[in-house]
C-alpha atoms as a PDB file:
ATOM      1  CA  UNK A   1       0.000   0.000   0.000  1.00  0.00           C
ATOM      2  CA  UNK A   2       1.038   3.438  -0.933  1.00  0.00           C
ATOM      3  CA  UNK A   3       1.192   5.894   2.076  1.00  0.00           C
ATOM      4  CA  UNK A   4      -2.003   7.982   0.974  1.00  0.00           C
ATOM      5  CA  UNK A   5      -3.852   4.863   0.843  1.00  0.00           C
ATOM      6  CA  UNK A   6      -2.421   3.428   4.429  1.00  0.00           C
ATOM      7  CA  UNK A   7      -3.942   6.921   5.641  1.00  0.00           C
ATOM      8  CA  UNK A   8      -7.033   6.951   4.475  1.00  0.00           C
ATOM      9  CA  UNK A   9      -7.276   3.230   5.685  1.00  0.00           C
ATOM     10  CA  UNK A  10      -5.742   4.327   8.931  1.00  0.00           C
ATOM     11  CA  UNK A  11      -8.206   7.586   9.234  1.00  0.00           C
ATOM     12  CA  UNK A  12     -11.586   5.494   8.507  1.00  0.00           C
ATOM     13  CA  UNK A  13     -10.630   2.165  10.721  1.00  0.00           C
ATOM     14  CA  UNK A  14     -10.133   5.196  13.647  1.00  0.00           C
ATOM     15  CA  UNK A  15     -13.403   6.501  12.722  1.00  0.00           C
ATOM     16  CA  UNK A  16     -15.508   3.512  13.035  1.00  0.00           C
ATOM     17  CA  UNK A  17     -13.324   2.731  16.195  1.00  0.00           C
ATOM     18  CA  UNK A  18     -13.936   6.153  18.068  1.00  0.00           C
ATOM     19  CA  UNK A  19     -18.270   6.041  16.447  1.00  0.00           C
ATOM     20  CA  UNK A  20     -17.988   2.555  17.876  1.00  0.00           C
ATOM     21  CA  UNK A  21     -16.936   3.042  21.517  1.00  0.00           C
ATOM     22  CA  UNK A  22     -18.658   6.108  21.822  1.00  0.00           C
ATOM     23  CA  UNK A  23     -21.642   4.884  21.692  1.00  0.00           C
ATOM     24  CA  UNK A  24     -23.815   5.919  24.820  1.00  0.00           C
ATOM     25  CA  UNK A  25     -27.201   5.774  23.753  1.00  0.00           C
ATOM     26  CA  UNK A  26     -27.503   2.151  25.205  1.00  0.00           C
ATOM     27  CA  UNK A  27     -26.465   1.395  29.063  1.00  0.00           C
ATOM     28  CA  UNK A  28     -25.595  -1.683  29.144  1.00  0.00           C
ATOM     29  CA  UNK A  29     -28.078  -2.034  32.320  1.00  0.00           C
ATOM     30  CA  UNK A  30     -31.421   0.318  32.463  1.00  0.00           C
ATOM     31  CA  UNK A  31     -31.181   2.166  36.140  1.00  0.00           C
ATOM     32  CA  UNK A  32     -34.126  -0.012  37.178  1.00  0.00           C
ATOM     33  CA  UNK A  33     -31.966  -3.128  36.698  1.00  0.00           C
ATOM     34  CA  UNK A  34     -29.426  -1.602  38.722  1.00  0.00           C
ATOM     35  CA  UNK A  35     -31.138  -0.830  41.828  1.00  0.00           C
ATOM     36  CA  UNK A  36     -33.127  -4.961  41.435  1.00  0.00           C
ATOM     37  CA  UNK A  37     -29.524  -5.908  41.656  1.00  0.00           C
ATOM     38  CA  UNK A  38     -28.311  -4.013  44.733  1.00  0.00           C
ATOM     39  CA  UNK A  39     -30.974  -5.215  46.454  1.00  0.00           C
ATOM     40  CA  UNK A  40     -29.808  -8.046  46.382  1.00  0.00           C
ATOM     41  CA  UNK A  41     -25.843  -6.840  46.132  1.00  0.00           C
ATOM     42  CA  UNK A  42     -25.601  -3.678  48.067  1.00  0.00           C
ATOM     43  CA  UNK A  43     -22.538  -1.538  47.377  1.00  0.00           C
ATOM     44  CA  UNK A  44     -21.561  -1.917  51.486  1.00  0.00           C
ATOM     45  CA  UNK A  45     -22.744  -3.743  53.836  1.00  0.00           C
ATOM     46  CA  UNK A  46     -22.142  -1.643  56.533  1.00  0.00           C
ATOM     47  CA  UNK A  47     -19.438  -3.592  58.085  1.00  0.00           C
ATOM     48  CA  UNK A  48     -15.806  -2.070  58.668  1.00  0.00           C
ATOM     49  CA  UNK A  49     -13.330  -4.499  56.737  1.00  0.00           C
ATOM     50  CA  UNK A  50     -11.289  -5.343  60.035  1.00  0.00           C
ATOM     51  CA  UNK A  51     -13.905  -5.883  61.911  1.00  0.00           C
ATOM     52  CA  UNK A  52     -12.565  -9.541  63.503  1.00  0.00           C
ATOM     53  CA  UNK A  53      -9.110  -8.070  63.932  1.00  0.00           C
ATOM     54  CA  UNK A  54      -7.689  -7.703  67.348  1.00  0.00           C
ATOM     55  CA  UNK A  55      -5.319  -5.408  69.149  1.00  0.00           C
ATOM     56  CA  UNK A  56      -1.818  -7.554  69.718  1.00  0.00           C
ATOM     57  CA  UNK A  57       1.308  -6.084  71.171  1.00  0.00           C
ATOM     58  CA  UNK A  58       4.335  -7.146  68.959  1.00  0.00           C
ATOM     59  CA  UNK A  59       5.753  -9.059  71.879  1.00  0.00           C
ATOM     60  CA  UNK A  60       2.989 -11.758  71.839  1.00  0.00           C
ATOM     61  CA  UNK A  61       3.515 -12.531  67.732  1.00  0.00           C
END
């Protein structure tokens, strides 16, 4: 391929890449979907993440 051809090749496959990705129109989930699945997964539970961890001087370990 000659170089202006390679650029116009280059130019259109970056097109339908960036027309492609950019697509936004569609969620992938509707916002009603979303909140039937946190209530069954909510986003925290509330719970600190060390909450079975215990004070131990370094001497004991």
């Amino acid at each position: 391929m000659n170089k202006p051809k390679r650029k116009a090749v280059l130019v259109i496959l970056t097109t339908v890449l960036v027309i492609g990705c950019s697509n936004t129109s569609t969620d992938a989930l509707e916002q009603k979907r979303i909140q039937e699945i946190r209530k069954d997964y909510p986003i925290s539970t509330g719970t600190v993440p060390y909450i079975n961890m215990r004070d131990i001087p370094f001497k004991k370990i």
